[in-house]
N, C-alpha and C. Protein backbone atom coordinates (compact mmCIF):
# COMPACT_ATOMS: atom_id res chain seq x y z
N UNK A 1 64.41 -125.69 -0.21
CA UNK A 1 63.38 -125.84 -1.21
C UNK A 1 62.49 -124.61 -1.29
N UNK A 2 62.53 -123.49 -0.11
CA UNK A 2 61.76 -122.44 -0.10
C UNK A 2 62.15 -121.53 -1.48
N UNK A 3 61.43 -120.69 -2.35
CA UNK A 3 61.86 -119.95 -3.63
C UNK A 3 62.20 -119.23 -2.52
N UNK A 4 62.99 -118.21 -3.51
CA UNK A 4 63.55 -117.32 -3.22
C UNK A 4 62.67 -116.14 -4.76
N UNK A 5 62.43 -114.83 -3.50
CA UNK A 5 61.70 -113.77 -4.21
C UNK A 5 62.27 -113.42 -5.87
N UNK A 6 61.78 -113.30 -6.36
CA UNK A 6 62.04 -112.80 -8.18
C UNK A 6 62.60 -111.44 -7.66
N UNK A 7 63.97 -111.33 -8.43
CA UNK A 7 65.00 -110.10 -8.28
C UNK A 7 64.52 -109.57 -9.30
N UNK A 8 63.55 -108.47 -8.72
CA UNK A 8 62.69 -107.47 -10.09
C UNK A 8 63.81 -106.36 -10.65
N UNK A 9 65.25 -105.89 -9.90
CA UNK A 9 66.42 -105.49 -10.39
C UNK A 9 66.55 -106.07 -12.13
N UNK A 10 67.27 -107.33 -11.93
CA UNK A 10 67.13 -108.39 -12.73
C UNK A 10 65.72 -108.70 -14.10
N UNK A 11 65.10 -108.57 -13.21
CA UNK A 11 63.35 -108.89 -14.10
C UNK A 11 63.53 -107.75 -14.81
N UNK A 12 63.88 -106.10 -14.65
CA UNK A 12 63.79 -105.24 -15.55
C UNK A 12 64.32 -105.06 -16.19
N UNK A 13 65.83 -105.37 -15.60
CA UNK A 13 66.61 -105.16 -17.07
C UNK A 13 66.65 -106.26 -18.24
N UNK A 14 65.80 -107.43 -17.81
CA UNK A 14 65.80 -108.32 -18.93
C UNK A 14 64.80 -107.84 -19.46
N UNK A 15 63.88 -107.27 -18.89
CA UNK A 15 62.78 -106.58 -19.73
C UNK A 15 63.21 -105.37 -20.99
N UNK A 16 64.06 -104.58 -20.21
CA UNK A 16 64.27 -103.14 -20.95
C UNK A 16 65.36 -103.90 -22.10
N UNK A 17 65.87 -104.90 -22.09
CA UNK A 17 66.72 -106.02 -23.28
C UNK A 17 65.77 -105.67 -24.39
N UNK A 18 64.66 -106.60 -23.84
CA UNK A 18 63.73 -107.20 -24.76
C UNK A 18 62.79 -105.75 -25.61
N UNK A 19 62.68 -104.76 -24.26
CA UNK A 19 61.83 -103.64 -25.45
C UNK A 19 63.27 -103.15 -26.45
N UNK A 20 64.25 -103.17 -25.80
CA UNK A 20 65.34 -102.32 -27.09
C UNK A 20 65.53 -103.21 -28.23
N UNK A 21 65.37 -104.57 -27.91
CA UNK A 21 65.35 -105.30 -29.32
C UNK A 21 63.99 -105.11 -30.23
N UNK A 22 62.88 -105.47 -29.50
CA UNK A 22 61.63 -105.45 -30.14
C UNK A 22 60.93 -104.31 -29.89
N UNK A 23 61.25 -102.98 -29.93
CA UNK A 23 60.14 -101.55 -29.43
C UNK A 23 58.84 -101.80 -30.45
N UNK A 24 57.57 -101.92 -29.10
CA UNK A 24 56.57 -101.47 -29.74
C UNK A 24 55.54 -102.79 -29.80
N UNK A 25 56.90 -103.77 -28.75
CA UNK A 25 55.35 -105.61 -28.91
C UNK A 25 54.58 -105.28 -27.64
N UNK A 26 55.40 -104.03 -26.33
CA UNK A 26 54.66 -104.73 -25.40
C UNK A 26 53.18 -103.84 -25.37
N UNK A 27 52.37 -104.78 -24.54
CA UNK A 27 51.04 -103.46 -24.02
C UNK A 27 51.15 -102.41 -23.50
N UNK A 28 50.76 -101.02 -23.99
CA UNK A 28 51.13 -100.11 -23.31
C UNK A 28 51.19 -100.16 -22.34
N UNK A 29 52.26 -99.55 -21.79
CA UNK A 29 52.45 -99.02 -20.52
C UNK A 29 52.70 -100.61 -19.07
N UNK A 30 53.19 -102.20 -19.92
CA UNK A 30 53.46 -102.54 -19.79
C UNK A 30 54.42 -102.90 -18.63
N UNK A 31 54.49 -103.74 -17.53
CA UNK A 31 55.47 -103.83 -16.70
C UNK A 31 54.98 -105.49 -16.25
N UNK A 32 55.96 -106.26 -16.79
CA UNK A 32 55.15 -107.84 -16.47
C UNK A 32 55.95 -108.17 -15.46
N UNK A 33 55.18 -108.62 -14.17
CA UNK A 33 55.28 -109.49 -12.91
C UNK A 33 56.61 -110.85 -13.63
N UNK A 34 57.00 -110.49 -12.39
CA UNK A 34 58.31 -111.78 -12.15
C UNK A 34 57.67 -112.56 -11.35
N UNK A 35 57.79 -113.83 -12.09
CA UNK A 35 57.34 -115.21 -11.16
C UNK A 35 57.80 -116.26 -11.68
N UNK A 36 57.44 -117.31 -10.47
CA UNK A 36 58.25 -118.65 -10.70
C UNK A 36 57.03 -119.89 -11.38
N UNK A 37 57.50 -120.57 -11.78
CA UNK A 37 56.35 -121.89 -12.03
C UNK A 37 56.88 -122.62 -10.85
N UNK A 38 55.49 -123.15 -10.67
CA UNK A 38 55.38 -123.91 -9.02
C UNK A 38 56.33 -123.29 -7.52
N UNK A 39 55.92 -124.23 -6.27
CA UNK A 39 55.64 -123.42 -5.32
C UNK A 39 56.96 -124.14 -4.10
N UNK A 40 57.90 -124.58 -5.21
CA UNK A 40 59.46 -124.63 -4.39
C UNK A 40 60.46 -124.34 -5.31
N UNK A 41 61.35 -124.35 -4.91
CA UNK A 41 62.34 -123.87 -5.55
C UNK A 41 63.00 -125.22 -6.38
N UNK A 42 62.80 -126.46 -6.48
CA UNK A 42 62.98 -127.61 -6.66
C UNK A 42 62.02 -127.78 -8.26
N UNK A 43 60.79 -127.49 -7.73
CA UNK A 43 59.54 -127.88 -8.86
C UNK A 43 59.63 -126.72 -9.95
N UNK A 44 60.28 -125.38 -9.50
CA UNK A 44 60.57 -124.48 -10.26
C UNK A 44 61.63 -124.48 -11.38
N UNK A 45 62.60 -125.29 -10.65
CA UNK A 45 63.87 -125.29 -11.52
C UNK A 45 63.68 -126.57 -12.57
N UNK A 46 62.69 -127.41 -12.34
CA UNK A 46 62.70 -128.30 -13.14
C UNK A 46 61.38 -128.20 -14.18
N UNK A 47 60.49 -126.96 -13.72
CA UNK A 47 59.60 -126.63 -15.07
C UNK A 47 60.22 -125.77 -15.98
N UNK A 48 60.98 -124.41 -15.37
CA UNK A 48 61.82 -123.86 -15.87
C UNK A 48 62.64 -124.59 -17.07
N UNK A 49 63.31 -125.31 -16.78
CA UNK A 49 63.99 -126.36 -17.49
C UNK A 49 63.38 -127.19 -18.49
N UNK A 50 61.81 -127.86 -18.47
CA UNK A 50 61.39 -128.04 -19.35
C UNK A 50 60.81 -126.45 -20.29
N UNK A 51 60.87 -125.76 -19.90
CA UNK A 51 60.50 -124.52 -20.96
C UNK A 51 61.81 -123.97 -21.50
N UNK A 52 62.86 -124.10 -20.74
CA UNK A 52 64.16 -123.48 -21.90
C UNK A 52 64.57 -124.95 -23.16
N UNK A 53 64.16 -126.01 -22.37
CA UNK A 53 63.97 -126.82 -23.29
C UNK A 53 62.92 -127.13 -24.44
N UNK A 54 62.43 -126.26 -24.50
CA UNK A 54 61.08 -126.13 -25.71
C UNK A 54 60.08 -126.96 -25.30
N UNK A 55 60.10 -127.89 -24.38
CA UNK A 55 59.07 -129.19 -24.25
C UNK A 55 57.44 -128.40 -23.26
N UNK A 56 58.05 -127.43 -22.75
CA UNK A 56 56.31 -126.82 -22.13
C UNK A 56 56.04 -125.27 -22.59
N UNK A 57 55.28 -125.29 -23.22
CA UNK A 57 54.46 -124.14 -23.55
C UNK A 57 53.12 -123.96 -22.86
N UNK A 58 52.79 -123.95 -21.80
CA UNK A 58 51.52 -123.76 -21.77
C UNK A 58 51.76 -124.28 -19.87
N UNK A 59 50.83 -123.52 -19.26
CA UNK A 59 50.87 -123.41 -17.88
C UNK A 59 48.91 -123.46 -16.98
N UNK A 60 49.01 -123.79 -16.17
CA UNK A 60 47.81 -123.67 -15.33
C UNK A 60 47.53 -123.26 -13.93
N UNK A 61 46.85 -122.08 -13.91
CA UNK A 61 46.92 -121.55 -12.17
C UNK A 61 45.58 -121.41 -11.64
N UNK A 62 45.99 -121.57 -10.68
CA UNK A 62 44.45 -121.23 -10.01
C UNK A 62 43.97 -119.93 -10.30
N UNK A 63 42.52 -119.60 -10.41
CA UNK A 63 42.43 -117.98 -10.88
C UNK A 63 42.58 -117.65 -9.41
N UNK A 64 42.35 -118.01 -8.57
CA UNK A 64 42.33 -117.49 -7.02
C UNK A 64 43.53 -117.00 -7.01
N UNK A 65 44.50 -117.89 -7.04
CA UNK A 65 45.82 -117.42 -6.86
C UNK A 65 46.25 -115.91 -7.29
N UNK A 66 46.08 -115.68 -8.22
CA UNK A 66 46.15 -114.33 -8.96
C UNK A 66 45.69 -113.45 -7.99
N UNK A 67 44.12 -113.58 -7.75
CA UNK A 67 43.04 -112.31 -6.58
C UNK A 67 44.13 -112.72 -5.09
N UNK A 68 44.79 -113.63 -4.67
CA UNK A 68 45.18 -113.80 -3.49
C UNK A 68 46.35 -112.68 -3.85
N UNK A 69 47.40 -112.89 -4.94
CA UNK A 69 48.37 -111.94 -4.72
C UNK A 69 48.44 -110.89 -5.27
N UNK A 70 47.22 -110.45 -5.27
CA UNK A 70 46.86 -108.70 -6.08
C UNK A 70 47.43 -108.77 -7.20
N UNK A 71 46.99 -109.99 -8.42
CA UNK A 71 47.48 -109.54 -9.40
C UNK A 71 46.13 -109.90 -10.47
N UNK A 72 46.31 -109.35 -11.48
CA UNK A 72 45.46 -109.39 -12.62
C UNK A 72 45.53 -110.66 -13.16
N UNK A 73 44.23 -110.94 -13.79
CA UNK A 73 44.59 -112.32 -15.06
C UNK A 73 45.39 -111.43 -16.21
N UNK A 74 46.21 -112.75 -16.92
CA UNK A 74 46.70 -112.59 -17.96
C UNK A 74 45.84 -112.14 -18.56
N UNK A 75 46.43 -111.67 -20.06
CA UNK A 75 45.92 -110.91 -21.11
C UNK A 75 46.24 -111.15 -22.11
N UNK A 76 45.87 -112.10 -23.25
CA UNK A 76 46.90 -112.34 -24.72
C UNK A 76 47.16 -110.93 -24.52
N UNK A 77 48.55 -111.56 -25.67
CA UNK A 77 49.32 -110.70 -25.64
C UNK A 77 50.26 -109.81 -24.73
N UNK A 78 49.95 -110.56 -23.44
CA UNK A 78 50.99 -109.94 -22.21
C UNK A 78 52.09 -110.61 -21.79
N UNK A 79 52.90 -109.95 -21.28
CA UNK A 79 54.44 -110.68 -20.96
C UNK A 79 54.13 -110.85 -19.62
N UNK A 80 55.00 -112.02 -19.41
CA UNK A 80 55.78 -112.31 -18.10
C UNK A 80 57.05 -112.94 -17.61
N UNK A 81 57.79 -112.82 -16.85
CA UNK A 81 59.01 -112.96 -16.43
C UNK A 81 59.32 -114.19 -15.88
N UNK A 82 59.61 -115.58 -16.36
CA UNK A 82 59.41 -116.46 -15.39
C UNK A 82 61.71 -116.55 -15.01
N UNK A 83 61.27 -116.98 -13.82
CA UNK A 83 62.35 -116.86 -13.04
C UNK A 83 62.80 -118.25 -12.40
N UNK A 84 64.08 -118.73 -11.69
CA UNK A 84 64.46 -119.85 -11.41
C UNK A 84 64.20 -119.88 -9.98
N UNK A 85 64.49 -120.93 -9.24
CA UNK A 85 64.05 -121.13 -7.92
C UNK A 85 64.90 -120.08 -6.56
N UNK A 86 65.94 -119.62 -7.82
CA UNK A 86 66.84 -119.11 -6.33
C UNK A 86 66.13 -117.08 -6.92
N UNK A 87 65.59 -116.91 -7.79
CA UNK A 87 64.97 -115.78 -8.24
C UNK A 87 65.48 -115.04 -9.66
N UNK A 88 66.20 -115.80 -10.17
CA UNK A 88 67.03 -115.28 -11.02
C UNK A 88 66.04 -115.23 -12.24
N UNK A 89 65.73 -113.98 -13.04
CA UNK A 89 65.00 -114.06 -14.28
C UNK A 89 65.86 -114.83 -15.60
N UNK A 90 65.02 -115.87 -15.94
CA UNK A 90 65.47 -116.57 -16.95
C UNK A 90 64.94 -116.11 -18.48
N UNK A 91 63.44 -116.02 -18.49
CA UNK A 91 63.21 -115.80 -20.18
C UNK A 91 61.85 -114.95 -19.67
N UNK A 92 61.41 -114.34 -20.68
CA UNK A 92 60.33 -113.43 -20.77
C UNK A 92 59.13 -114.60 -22.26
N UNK A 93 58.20 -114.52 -21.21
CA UNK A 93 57.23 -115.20 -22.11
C UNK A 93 55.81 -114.61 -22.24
N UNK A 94 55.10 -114.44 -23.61
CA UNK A 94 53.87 -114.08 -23.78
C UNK A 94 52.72 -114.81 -23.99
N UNK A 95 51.48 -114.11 -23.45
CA UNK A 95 50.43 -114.72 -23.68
C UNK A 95 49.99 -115.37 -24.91
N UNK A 96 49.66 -116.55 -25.19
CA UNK A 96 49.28 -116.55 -26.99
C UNK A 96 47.74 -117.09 -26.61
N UNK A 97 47.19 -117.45 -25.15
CA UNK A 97 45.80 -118.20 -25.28
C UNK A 97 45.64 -118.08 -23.89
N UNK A 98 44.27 -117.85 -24.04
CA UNK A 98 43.75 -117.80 -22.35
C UNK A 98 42.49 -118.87 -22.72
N UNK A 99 42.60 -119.57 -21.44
CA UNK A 99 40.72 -119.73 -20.79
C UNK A 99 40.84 -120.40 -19.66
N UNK A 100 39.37 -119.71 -19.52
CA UNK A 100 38.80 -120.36 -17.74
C UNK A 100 38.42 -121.21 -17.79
N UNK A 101 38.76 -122.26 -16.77
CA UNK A 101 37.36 -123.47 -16.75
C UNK A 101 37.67 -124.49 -15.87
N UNK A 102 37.29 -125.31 -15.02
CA UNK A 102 37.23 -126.25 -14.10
C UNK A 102 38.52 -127.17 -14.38
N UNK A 103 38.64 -127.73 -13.53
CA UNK A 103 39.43 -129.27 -13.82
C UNK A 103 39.58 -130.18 -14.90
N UNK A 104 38.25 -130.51 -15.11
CA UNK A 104 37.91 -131.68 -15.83
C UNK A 104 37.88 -130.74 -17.14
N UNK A 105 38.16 -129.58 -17.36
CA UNK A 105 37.56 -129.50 -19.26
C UNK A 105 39.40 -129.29 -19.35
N UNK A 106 40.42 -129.76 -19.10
CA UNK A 106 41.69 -129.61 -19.78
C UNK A 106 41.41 -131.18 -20.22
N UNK A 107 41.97 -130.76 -21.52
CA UNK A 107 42.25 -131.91 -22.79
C UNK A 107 43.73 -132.46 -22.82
N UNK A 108 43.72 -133.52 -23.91
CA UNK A 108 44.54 -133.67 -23.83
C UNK A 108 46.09 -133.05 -24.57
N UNK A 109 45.31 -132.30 -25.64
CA UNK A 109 46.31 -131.17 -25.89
C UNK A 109 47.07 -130.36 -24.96
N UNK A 110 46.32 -129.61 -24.21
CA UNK A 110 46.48 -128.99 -23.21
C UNK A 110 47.78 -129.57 -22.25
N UNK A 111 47.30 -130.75 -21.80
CA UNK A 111 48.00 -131.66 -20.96
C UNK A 111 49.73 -132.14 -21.47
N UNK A 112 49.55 -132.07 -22.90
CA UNK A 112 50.67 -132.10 -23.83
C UNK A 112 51.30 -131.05 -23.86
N UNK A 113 50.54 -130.07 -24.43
CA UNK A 113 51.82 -128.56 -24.27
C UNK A 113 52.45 -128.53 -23.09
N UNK A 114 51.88 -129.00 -21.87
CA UNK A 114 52.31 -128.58 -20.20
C UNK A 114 53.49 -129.08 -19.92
N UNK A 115 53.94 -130.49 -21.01
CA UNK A 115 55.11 -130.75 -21.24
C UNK A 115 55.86 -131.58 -19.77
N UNK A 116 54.95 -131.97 -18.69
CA UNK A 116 54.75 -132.34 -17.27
C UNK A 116 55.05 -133.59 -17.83
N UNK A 117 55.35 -134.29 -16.87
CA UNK A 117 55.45 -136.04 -16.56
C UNK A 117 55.31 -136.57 -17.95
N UNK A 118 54.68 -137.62 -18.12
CA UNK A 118 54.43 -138.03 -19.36
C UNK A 118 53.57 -137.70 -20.27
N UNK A 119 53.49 -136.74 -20.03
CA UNK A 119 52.19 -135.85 -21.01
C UNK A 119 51.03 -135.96 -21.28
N UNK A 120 50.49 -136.69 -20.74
CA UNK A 120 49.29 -137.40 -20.71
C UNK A 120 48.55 -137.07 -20.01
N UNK A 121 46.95 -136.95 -20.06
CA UNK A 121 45.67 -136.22 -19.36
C UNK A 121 45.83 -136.73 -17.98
N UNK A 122 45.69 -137.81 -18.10
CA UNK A 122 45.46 -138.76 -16.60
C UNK A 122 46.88 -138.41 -15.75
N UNK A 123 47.95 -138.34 -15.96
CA UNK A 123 49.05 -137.56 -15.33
C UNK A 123 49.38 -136.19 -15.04
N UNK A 124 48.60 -135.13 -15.99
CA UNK A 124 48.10 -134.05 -15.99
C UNK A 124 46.77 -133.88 -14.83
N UNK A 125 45.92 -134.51 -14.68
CA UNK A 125 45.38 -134.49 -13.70
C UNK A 125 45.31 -134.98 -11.89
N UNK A 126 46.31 -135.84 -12.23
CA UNK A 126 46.54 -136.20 -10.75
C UNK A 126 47.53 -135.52 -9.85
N UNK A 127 48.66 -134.86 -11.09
CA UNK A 127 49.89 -134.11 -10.75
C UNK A 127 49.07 -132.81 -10.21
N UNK A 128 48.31 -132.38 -11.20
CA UNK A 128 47.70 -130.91 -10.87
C UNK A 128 46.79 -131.15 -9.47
N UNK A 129 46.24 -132.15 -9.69
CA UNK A 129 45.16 -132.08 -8.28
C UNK A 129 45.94 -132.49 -6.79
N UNK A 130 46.95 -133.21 -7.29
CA UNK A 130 48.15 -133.17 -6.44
C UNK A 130 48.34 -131.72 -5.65
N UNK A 131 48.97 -131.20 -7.05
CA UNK A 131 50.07 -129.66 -6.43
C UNK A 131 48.84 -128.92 -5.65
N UNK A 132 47.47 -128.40 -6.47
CA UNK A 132 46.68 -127.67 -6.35
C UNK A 132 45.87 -127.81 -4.88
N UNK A 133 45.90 -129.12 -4.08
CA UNK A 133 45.24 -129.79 -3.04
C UNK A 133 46.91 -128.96 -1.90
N UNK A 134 47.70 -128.69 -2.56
CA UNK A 134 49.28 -128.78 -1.60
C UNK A 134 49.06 -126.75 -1.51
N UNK A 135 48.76 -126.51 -2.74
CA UNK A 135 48.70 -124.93 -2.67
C UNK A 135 47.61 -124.31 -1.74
N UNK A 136 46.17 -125.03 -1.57
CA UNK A 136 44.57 -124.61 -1.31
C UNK A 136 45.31 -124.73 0.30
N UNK A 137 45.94 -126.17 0.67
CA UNK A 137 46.11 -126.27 2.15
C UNK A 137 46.78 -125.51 2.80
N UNK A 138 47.85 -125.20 2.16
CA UNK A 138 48.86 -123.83 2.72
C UNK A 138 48.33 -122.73 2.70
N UNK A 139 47.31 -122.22 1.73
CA UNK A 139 46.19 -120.94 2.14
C UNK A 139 45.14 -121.37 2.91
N UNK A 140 44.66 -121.99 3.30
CA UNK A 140 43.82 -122.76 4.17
C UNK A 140 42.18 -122.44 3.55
N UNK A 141 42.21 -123.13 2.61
CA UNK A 141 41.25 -122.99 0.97
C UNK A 141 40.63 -124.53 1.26
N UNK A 142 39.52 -124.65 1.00
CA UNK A 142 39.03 -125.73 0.56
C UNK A 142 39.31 -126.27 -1.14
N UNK A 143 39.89 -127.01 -0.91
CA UNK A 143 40.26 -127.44 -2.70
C UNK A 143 38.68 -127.98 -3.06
N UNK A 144 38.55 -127.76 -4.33
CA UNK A 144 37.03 -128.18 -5.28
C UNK A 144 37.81 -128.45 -6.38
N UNK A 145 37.53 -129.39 -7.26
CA UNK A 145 37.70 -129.96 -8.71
C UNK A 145 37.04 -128.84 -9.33
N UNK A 146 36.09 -128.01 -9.07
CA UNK A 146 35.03 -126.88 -9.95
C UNK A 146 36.06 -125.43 -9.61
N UNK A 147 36.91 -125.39 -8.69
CA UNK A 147 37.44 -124.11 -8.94
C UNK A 147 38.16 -123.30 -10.02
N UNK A 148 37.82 -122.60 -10.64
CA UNK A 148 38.02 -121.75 -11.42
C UNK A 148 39.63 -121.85 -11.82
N UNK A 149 39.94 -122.20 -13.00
CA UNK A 149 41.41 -122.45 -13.62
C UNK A 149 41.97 -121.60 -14.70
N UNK A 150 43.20 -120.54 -14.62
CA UNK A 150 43.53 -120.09 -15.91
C UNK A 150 44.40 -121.24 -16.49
N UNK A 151 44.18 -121.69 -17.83
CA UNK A 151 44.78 -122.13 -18.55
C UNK A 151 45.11 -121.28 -19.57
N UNK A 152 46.34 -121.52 -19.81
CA UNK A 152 47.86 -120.54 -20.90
C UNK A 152 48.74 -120.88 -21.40
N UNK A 153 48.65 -120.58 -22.70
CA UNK A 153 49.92 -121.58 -23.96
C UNK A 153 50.69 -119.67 -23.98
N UNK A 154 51.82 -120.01 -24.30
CA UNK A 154 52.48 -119.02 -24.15
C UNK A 154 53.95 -119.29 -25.20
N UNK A 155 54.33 -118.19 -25.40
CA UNK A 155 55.62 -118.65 -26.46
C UNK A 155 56.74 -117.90 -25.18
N UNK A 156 57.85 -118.40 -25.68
CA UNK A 156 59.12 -118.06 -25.38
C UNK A 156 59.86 -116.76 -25.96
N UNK A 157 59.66 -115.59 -25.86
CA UNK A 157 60.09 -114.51 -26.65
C UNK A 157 61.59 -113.65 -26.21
N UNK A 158 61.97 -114.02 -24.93
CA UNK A 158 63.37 -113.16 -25.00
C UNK A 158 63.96 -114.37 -23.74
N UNK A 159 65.26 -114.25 -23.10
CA UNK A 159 66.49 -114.31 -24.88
C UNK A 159 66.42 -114.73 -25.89
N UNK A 160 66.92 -114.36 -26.99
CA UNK A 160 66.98 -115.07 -28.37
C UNK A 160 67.37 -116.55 -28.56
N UNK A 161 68.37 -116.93 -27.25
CA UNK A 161 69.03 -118.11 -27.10
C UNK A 161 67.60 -118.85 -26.91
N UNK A 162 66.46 -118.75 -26.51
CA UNK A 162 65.72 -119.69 -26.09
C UNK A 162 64.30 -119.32 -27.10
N UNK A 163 64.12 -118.11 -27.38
CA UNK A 163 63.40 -117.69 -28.38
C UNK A 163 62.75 -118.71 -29.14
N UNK A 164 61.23 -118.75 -29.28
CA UNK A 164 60.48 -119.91 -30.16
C UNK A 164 60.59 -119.46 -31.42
N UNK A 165 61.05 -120.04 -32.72
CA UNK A 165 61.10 -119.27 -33.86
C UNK A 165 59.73 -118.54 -34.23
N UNK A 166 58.44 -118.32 -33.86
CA UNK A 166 57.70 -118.13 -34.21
C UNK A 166 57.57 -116.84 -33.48
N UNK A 167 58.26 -116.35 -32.83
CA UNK A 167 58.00 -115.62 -31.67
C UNK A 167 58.99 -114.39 -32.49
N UNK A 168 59.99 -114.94 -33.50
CA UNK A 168 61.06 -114.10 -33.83
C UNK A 168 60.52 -112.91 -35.19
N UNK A 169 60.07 -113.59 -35.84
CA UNK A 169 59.01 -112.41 -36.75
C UNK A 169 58.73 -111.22 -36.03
């Protein structure tokens, strides 16, 4: 169930795909992080799966998480590489919406794009305070309902096979 590291080999050349089809979407000077959704290789392959299946657009991380692994917040308009549990890059997806904010201010839209369990707020919140209580303990974090959350709707932009039509303009 342990992931296995994102093969950034792999992550680039699906990248350098995507600039020879589309030159000129990414942010300059551009190089988007390979990563997995969630924190086994099990929970990965099955969000993964709801996103090549169109059913989740939209993701939630701790902002900590980011400062823990030296990485930046997203940026509309920025790519990233999400990958399968054994590391394999699957699709390249962009920012379309950012915001910060506690626990309690995700809606139920929100909770819907995430495309999770039954889609619903109250399942959206117990799942998340679930995972998020499982992530804080393994860094040895005090979990808070007030800690700081990126929330992110994101489209599907390379391969074409999985491509959101809106993404194809």
């Amino acid at each position: 169930m342990t992931l296995a590291a994102p093969d950034q080999t792999a992550a680039l050349a699906l990248w350098d795909q995507y600039l020879h089809a589309h030159p000129g979407l990414a942010l300059s000077d551009e190089v988007p992080v390979a990563e997995h959704f969630g924190d086994n290789s099990a929970l990965a392959d099955a969000l993964l799966d709801l996103v090549l299946s169109g059913q989740k657009r939209a993701t939630a991380t701790l902002a900590l998480e980011f400062r823990l692994e030296g990485q930046d917040l997203p940026r509309i308009g920025s790519h990233w590489i999400a990958c399968d549990g054994a590391g394999v890059p699957q699709v390249i997806l962009r920012t379309l919406e950012l915001r910060l904010g506690p626990l309690d201010s995700a809606d139920p839209d929100f909770a819907w794009d995430e495309g999770e369990d039954d889609r619903s707020l109250e399942s959206w919140r117990r799942e998340h305070t679930r995972y998020w209580q499982r992530i804080c303990a393994s860094r040895d974090i005090e979990w808070d309902e007030g800690l700081e959350i990126v929330f992110e709707r994101f489209s599907v932009v390379w391969p074409p096979t999985y491509t959101d039509p809106a993404a194809q303009g």
